[in-house]
C-alpha atoms as a PDB file:
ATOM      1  CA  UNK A   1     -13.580  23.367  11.076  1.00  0.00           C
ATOM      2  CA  UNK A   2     -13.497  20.233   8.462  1.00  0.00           C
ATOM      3  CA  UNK A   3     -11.769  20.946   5.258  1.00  0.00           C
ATOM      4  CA  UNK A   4     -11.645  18.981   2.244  1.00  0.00           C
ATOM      5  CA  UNK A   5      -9.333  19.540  -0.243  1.00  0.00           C
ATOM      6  CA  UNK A   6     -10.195  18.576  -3.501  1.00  0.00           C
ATOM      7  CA  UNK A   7      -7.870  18.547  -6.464  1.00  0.00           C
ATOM      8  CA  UNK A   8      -7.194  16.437  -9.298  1.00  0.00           C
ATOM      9  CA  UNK A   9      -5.018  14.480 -11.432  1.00  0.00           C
ATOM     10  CA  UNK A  10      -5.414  17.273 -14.030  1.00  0.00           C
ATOM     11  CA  UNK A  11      -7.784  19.681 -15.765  1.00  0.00           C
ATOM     12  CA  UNK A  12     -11.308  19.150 -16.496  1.00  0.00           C
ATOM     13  CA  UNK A  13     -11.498  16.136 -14.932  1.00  0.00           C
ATOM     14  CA  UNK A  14     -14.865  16.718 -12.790  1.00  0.00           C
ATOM     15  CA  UNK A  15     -13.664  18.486  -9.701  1.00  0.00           C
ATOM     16  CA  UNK A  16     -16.071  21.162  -9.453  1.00  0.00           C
ATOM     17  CA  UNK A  17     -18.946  18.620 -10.318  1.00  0.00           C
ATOM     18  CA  UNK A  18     -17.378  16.166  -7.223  1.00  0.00           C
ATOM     19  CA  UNK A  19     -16.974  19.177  -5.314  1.00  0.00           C
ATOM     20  CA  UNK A  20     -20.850  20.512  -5.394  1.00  0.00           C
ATOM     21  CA  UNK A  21     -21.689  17.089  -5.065  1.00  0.00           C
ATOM     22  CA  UNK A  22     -20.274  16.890  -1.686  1.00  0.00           C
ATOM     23  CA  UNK A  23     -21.539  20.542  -0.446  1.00  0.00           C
ATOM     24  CA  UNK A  24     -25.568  19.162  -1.893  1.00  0.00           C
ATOM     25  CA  UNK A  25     -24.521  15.879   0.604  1.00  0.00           C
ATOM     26  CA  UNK A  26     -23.480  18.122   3.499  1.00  0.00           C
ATOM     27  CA  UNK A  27     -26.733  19.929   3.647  1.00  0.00           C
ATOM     28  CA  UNK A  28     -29.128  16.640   2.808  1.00  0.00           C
ATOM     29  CA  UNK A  29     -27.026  15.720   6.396  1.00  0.00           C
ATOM     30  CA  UNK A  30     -28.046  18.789   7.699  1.00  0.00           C
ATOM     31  CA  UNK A  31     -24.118  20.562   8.126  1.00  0.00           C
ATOM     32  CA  UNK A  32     -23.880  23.966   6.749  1.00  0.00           C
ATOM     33  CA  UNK A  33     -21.078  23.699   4.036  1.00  0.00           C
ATOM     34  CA  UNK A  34     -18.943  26.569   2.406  1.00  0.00           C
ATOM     35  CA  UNK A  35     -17.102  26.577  -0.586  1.00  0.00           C
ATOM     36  CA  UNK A  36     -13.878  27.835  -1.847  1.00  0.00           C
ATOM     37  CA  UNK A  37     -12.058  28.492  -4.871  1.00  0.00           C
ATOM     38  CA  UNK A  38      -8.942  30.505  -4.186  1.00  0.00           C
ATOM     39  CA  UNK A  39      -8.221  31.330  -7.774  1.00  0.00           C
ATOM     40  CA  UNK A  40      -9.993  30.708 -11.505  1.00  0.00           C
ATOM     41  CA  UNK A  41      -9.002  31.442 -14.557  1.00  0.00           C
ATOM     42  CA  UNK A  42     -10.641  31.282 -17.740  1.00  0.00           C
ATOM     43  CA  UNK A  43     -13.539  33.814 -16.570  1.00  0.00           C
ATOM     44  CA  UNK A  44     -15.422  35.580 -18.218  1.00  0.00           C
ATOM     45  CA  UNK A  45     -15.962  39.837 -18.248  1.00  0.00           C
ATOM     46  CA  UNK A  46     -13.601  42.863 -19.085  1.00  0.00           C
ATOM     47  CA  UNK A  47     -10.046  43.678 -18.465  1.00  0.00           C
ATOM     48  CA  UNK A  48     -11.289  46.456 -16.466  1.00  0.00           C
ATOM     49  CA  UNK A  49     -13.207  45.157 -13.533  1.00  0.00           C
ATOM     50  CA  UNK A  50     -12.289  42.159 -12.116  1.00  0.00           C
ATOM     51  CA  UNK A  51     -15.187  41.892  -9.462  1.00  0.00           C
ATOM     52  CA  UNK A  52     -17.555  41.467 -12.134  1.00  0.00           C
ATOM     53  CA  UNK A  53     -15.557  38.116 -13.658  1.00  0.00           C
ATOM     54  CA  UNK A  54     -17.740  35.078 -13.869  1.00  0.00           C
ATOM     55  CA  UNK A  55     -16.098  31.992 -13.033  1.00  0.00           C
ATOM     56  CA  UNK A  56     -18.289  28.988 -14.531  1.00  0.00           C
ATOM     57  CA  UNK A  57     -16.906  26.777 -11.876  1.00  0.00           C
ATOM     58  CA  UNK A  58     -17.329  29.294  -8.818  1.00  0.00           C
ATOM     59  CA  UNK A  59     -21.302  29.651 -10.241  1.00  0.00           C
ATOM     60  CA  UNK A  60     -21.727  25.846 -10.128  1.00  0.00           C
ATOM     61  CA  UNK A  61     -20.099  25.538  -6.210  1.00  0.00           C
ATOM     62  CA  UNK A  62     -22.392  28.529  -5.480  1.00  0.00           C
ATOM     63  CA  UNK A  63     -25.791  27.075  -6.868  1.00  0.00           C
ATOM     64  CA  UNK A  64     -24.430  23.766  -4.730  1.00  0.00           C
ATOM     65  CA  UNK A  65     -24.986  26.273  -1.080  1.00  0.00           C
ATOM     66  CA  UNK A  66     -28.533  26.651  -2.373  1.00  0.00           C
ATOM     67  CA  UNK A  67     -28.153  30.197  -0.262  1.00  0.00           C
ATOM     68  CA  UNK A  68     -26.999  33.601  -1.137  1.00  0.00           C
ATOM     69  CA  UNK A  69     -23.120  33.966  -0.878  1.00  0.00           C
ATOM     70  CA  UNK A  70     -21.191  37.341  -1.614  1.00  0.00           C
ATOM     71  CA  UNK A  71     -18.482  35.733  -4.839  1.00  0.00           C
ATOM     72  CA  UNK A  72     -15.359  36.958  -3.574  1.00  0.00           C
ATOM     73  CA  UNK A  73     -15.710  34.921  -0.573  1.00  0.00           C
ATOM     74  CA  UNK A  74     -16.259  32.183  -2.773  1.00  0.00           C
ATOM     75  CA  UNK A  75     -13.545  33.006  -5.366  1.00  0.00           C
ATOM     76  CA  UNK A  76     -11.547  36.213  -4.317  1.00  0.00           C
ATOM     77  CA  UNK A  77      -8.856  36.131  -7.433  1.00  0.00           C
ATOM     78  CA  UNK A  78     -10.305  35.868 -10.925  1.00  0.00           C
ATOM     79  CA  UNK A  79      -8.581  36.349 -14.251  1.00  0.00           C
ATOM     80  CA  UNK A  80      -9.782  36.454 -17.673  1.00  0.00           C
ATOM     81  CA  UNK A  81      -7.118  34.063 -19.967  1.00  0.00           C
ATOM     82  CA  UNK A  82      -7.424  30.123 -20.064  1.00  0.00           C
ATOM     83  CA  UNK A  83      -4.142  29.803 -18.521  1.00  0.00           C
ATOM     84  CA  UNK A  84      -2.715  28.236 -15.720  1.00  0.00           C
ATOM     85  CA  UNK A  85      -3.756  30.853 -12.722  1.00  0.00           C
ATOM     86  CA  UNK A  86      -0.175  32.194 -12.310  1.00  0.00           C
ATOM     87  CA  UNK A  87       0.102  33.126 -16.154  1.00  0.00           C
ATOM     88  CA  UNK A  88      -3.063  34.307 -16.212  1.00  0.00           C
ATOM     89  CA  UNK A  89      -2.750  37.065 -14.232  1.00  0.00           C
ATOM     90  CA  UNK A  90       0.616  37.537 -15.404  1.00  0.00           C
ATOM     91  CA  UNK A  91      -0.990  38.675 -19.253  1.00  0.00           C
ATOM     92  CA  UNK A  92      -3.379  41.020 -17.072  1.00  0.00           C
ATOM     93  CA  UNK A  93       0.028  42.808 -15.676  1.00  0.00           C
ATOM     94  CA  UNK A  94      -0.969  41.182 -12.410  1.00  0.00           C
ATOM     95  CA  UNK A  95      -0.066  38.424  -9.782  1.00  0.00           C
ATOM     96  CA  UNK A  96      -1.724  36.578  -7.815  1.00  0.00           C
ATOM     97  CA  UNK A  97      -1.899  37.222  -4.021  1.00  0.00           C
ATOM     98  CA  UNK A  98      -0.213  34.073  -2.440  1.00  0.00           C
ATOM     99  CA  UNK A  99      -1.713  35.538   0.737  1.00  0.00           C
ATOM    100  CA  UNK A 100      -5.243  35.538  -0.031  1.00  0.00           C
ATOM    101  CA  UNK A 101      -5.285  31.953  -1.516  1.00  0.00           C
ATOM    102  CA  UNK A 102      -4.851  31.449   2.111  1.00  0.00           C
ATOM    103  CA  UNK A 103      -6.659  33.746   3.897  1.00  0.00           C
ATOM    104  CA  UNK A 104      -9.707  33.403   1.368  1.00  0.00           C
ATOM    105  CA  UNK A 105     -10.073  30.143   3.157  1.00  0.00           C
ATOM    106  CA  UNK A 106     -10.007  31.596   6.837  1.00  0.00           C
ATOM    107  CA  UNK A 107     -12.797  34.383   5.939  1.00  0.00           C
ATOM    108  CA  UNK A 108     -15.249  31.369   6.340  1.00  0.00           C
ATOM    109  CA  UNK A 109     -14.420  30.392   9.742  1.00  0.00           C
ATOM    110  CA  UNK A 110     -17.431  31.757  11.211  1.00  0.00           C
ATOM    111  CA  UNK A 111     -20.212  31.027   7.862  1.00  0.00           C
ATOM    112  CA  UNK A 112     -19.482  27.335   7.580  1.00  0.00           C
ATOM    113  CA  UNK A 113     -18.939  24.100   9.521  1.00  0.00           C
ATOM    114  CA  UNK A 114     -17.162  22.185   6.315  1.00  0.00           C
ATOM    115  CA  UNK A 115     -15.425  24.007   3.641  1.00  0.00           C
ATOM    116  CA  UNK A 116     -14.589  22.213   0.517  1.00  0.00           C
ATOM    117  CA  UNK A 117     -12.023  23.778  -1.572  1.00  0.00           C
ATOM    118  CA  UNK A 118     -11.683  23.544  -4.611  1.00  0.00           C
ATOM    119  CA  UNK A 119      -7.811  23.658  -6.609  1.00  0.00           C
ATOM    120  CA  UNK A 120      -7.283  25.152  -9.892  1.00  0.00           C
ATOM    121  CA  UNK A 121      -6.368  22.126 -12.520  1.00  0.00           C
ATOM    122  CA  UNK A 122      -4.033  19.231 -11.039  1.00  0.00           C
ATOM    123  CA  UNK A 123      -2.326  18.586  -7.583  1.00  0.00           C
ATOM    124  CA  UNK A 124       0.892  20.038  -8.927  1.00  0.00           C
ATOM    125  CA  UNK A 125      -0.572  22.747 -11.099  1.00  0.00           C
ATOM    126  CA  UNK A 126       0.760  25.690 -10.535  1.00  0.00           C
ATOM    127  CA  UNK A 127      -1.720  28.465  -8.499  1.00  0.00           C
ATOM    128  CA  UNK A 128       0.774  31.547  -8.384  1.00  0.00           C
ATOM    129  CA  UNK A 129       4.060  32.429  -8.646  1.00  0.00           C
ATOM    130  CA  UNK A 130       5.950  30.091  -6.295  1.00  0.00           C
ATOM    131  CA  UNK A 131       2.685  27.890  -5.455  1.00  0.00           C
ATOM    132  CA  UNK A 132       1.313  24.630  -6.187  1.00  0.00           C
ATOM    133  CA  UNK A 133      -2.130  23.448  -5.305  1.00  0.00           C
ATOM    134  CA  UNK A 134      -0.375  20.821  -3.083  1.00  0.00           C
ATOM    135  CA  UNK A 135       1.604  23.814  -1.168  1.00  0.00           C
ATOM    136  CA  UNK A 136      -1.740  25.584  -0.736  1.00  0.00           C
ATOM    137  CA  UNK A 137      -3.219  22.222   0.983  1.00  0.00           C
ATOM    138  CA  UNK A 138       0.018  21.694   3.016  1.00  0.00           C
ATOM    139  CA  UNK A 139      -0.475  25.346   4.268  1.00  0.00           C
ATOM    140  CA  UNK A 140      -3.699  24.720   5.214  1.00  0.00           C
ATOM    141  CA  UNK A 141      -3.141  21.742   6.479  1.00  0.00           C
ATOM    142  CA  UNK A 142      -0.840  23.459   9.087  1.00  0.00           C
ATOM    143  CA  UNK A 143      -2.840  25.709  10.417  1.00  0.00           C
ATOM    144  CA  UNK A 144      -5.000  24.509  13.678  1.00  0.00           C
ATOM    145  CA  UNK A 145      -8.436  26.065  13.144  1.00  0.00           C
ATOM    146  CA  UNK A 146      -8.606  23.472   9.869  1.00  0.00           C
ATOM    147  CA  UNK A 147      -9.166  19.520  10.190  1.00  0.00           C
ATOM    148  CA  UNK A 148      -7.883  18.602   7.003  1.00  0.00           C
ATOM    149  CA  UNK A 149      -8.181  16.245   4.345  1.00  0.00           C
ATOM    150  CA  UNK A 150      -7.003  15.425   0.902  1.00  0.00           C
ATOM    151  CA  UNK A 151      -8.949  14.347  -1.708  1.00  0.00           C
ATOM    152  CA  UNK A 152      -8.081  13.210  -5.707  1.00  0.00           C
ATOM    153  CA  UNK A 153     -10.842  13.287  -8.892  1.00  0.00           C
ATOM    154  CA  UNK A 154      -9.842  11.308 -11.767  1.00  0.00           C
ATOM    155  CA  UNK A 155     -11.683  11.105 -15.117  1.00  0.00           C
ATOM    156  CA  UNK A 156     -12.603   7.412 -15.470  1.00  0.00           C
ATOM    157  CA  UNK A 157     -10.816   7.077 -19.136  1.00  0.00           C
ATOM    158  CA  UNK A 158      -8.093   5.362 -20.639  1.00  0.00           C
ATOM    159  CA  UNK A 159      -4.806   6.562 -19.063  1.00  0.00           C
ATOM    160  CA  UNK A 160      -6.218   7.160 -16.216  1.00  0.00           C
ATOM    161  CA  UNK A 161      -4.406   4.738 -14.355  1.00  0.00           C
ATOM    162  CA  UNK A 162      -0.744   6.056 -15.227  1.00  0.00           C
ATOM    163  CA  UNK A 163      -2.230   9.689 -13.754  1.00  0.00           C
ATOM    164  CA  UNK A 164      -3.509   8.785 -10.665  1.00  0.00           C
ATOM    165  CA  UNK A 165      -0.856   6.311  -9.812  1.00  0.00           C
ATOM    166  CA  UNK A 166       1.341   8.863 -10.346  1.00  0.00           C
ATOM    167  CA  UNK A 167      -0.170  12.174  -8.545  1.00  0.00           C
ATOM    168  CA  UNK A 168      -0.929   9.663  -5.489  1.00  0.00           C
ATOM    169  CA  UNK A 169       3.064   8.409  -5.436  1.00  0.00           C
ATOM    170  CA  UNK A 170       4.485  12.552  -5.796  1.00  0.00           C
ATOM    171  CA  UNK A 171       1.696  12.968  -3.113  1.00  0.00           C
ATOM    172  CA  UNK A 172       2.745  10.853  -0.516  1.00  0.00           C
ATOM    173  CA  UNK A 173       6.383  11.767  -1.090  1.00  0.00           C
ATOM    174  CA  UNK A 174       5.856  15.015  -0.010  1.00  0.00           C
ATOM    175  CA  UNK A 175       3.794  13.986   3.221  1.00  0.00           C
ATOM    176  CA  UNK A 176       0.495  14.367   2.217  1.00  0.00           C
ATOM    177  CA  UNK A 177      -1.460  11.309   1.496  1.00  0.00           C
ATOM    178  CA  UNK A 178      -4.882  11.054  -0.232  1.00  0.00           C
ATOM    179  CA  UNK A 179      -7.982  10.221   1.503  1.00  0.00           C
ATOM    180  CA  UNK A 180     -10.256   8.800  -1.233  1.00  0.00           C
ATOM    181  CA  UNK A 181      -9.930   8.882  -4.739  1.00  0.00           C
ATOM    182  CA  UNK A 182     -13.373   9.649  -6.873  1.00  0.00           C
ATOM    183  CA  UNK A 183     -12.997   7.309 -10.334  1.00  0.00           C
ATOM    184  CA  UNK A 184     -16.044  10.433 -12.636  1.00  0.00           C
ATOM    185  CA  UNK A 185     -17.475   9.636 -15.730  1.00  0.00           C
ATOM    186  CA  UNK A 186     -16.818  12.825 -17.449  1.00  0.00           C
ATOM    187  CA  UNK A 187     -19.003  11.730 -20.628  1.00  0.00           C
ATOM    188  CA  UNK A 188     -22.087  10.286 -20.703  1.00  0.00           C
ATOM    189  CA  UNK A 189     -20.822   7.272 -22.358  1.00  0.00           C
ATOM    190  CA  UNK A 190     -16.703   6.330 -21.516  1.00  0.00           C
ATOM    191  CA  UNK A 191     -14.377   4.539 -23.705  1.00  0.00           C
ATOM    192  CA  UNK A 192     -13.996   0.651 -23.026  1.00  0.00           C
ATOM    193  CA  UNK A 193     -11.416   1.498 -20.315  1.00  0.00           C
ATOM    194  CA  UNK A 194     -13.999   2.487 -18.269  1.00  0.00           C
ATOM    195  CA  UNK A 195     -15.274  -1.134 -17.134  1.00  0.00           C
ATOM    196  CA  UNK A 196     -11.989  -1.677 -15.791  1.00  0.00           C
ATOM    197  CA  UNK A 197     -10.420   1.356 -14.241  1.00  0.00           C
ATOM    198  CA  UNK A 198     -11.204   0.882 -10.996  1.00  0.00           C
ATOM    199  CA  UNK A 199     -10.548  -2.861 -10.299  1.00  0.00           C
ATOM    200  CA  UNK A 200      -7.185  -1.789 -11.872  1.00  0.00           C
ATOM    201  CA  UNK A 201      -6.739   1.083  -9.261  1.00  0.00           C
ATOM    202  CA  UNK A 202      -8.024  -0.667  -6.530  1.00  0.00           C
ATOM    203  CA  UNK A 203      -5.289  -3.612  -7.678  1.00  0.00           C
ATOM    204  CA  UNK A 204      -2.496  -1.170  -7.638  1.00  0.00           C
ATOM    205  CA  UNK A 205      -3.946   1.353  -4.716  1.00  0.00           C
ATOM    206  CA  UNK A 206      -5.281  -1.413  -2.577  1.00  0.00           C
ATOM    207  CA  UNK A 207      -4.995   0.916   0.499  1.00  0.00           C
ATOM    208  CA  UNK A 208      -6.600   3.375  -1.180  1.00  0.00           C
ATOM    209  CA  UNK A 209     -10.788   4.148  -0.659  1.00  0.00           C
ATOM    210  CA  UNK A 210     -11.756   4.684  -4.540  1.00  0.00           C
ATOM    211  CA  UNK A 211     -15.338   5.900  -4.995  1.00  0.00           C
ATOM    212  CA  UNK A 212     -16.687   5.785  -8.603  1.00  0.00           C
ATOM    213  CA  UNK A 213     -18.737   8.421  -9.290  1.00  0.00           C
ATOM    214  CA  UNK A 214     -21.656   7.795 -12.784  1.00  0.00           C
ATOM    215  CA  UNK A 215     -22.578  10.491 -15.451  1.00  0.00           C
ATOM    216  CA  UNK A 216     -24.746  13.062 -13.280  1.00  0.00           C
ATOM    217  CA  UNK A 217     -24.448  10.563 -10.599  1.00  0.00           C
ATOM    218  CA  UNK A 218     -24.994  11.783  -6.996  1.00  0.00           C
ATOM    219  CA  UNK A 219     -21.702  11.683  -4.573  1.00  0.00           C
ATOM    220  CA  UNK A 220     -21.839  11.017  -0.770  1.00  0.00           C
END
């Protein structure tokens, strides 16, 4: 089974818009596409029944399947503070179950042909207790039933360069190299940066596919 993990080169940068994007693609292409999100926090519901969170992003990557899917397959681990996952759970008395942030992704073996998962905040944000997103995709990336690949959003606004230069360099010195970089527009109109961010990357990442992505634009 394809997998595509997609992470970023921080929070709110437009993964979960990149990431429905590419599910909508899948099915104009006719593949039947799954996605994940092992962990959210930030969701909203009560302390005492975590199966009825509501994860914003999990709702937007489920409207993306345009079919019915149960939400713990989609996000199994959902916690209620705005907080990096790990300390999240951590104020609910909780952890997070290393575990099922893998596992979560092999429960859709048999209901998809492409799974895109999505990470919680950065590359090296921190997903549980001894985690990073990049662990989780270097996990995954060992195991044979996945076909892996690596993929980095980055908010096309000043300073953006600095970040992605930076996640891609800590990225390929732990083995794992990125695939493509998507360059969003994460306002409708950007700062003056924005007319030049990506010749910049594509100066300093010249091996790297970058793939600008408009307001509401349509990713393929």
């Amino acid at each position: 089974m394809k997998l595509t993990f997609v992470s970023g080169t921080g929070t709110d940068v437009g993964k979960t818009y990149v990431t429905a994007q590419l599910a909508l693609s899948l099915a104009r292409r006719g593949v039947r596409a799954g996605v994940y999100k092992p962990v959210a926090s930030g969701c909203i519901g009560t302390d005492t029944n975590s199966s009825e969170r509501i994860s914003s992003d999990a709702d937007q990557l489920t409207a993306a399947l345009q079919r019915p899917v149960d939400p713990d397959l989609i996000c199994p681990q959902r916690f209620l503070a705005p907080l990096a996952p790990d300390e999240a759970a951590r104020q609910e008395g909780r952890r997070v179950d290393p575990d099922l942030l893998f596992e979560g992704a092999k429960r859709w073996a048999t209901e998809c042909e492409h799974l895109l998962v999505e990470g919680a905040g950065g590359l090296f944000s921190p997903i549980a207790d001894e985690l990073l997103n990049l662990d989780l995709f270097l996990k995954l990336r060992t195991d044979p039933e996945f076909e892996t690949e690596l993929v980095l959003v980055a908010p096309n606004r000043l300073g953006v360069i600095h970040e992605t230069l930076a996640t891609v360099r800590a990225a390929i010195a732990q083995s794992a190299a990125i695939d493509r970089i998507y360059l969003t527009a994460t306002q409708p109109q950007s700062d003056q940066s924005g007319q030049t961010n990506a010749a910049q990357l594509r100066h300093w990442l010249p091996e790297q596919k970058i793939v600008t992505v408009d307001w509401n634009g349509t990713v393929e």
